[in-house]
Protein backbone atom coordinates (compact mmCIF):
# COMPACT_ATOMS: atom_id res chain seq x y z
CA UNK A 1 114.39 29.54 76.50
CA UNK A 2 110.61 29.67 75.25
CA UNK A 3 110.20 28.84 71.58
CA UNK A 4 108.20 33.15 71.88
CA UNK A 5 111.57 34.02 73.56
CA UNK A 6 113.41 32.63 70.47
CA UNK A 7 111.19 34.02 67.64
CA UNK A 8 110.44 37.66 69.36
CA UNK A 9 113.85 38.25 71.20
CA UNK A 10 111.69 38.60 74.63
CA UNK A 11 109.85 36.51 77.07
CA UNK A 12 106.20 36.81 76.47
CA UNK A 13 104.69 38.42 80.09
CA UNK A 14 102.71 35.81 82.03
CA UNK A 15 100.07 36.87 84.38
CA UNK A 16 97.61 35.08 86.20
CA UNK A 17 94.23 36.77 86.80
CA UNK A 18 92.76 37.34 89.87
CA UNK A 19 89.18 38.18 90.19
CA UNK A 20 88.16 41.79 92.14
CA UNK A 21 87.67 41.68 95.68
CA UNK A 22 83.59 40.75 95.71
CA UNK A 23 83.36 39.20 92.80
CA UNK A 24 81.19 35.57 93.28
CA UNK A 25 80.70 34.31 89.87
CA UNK A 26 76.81 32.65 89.64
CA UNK A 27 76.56 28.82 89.07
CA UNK A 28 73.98 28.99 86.61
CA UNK A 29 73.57 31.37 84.01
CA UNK A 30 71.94 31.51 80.50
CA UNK A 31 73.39 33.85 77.93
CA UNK A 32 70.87 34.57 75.31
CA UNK A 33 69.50 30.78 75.26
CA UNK A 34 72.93 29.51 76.04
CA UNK A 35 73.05 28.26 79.37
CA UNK A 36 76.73 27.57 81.37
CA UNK A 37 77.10 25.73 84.51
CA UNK A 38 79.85 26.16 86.47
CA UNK A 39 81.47 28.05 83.84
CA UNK A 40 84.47 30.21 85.34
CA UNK A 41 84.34 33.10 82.56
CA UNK A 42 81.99 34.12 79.80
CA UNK A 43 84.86 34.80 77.42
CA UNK A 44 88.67 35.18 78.06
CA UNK A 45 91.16 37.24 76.09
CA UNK A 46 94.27 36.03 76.85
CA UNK A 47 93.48 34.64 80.11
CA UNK A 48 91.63 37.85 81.14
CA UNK A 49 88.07 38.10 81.41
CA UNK A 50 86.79 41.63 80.50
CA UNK A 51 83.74 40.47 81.10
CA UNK A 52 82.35 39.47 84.73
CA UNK A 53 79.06 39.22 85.96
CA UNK A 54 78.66 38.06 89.76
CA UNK A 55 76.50 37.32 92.68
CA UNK A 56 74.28 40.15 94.24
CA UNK A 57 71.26 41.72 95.03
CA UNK A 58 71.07 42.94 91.96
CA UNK A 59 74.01 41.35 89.03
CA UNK A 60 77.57 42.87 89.69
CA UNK A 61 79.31 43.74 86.60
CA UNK A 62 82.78 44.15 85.64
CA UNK A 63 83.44 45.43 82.34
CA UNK A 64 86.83 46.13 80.70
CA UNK A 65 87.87 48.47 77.50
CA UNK A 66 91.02 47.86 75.96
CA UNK A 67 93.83 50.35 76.80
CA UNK A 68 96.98 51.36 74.57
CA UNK A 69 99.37 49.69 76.86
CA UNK A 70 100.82 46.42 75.50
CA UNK A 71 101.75 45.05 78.68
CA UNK A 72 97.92 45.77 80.30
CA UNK A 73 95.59 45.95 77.31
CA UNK A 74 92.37 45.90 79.58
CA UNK A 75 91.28 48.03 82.48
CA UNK A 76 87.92 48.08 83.85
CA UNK A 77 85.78 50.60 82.54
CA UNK A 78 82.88 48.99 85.41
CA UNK A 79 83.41 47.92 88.66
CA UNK A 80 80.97 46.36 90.75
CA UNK A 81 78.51 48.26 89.02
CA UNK A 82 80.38 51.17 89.53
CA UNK A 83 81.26 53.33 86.00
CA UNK A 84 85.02 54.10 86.25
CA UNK A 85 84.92 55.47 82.73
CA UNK A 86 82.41 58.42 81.99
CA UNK A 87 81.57 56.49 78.61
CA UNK A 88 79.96 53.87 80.64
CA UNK A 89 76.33 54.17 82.65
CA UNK A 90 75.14 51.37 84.64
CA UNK A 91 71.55 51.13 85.61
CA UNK A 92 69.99 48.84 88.39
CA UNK A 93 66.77 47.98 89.44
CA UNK A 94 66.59 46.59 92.77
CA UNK A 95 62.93 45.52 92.72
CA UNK A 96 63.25 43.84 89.28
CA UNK A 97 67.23 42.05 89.99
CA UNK A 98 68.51 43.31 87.21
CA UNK A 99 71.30 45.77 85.75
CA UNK A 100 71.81 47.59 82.84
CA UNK A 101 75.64 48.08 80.94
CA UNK A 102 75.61 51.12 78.14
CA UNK A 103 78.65 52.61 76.18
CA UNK A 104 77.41 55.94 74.74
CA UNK A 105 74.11 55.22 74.56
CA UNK A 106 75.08 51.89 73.20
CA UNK A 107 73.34 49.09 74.99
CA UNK A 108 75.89 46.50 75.85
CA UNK A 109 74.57 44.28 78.86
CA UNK A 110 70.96 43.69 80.53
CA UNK A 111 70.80 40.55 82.85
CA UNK A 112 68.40 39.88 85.85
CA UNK A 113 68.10 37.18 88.79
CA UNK A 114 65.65 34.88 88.61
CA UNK A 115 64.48 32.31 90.23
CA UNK A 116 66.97 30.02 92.41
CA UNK A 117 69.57 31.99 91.86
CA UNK A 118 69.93 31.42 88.28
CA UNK A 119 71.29 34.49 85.69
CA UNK A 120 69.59 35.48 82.88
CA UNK A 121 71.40 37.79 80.43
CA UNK A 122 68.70 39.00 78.16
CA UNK A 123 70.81 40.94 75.60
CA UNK A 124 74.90 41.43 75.36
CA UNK A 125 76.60 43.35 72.75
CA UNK A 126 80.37 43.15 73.57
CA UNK A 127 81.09 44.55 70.11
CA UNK A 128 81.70 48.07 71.57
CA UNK A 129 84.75 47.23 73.12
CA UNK A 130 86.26 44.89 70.47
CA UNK A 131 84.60 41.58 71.21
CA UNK A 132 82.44 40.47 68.29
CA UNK A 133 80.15 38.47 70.45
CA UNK A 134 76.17 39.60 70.75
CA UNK A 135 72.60 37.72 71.81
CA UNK A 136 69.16 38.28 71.91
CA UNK A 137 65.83 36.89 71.53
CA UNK A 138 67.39 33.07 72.31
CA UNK A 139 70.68 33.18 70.01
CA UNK A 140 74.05 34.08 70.59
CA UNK A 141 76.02 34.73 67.77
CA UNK A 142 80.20 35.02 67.87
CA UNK A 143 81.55 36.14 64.56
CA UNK A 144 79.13 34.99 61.93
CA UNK A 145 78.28 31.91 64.04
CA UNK A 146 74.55 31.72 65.57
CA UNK A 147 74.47 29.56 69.01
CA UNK A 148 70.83 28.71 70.40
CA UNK A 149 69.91 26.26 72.79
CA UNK A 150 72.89 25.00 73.64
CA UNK A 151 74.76 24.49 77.39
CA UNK A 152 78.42 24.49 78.49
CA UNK A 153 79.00 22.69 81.73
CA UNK A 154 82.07 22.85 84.08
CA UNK A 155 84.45 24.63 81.62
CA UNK A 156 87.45 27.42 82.11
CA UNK A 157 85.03 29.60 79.58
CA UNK A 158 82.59 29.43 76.10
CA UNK A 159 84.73 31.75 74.36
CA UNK A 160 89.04 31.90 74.69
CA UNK A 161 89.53 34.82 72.43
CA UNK A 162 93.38 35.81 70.97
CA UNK A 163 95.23 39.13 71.39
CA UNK A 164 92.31 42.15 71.53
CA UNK A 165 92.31 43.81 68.02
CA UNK A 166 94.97 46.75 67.33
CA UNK A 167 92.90 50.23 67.58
């Protein structure tokens, strides 16, 4: 018996994520002037990532909102650029590589390709759906914490987050 079983009176669930079918994550990408190589996830919550960005023409997003269900508390909102939620409006530009993540009117994601292959996220606001993390202009800032020029390299993630917050 789990020392969770023992203080709660049930087995906490565990899952194991699997990406979405056509989901290839990039092996370079800069977030806001931090760069990751061969970094897995952006940010986990849990051991979910409700936020992926992969390989395409044009950047592939998957986005998740949190739900109300305590045994799935994410479900994506964006799939493969496509907006399963009517909240949510993706934009791409073909010519340009890049794509475009709003909530509301809220700007949330803008990355682009550029060249080799490499991502560039120019601005991400994951406040929206309960993720105080946001960059622009160079810095990244989680929580009251500013991060600028600095590079993660063959990690699970940058951020492992707790629980998401109770709505």
């Amino acid at each position: 018996m789990s020392d969770f079983k023992n203080l709660q009176g049930e087995e906490k669930p565990s899952q194991v994520f699997s990406p979405p079918k056509g989901y290839e994550p990039f092996e370079s990408v800069n977030y806001c002037g931090l760069r990751a190589v061969n970094v897995r996830y952006f940010v986990e919550a849990e051991g979910f990532p409700p936020l992926l960005v992969g390989k395409g023409r044009t950047p592939q997003v998957w986005l998740a909102k949190l739900t109300e269900d305590p045994h799935e508390p994410w479900q994506w909102a964006v799939s493969g650029n496509i907006a399963e939620d009517p909240a949510f409006k993706v934009r791409t530009d073909d010519v340009k590589r890049s794509v475009s993540v709003k909530r509301r009117g809220i700007p949330i994601l803008t990355a682009r390709v550029g060249p080799f292959n490499v991502l560039t996220v120019d601005y991400i606001d994951l406040r929206p759906i309960g993720i105080y993390i946001h960059g622009e202009n160079g810095a990244l800032f989680a929580c009251d914490n500013k991060m600028s020029n600095c590079a993660y390299m063959n990690v699970q993630n940058v951020f492992d987050i707790g629980p998401p917050p109770k709505n």
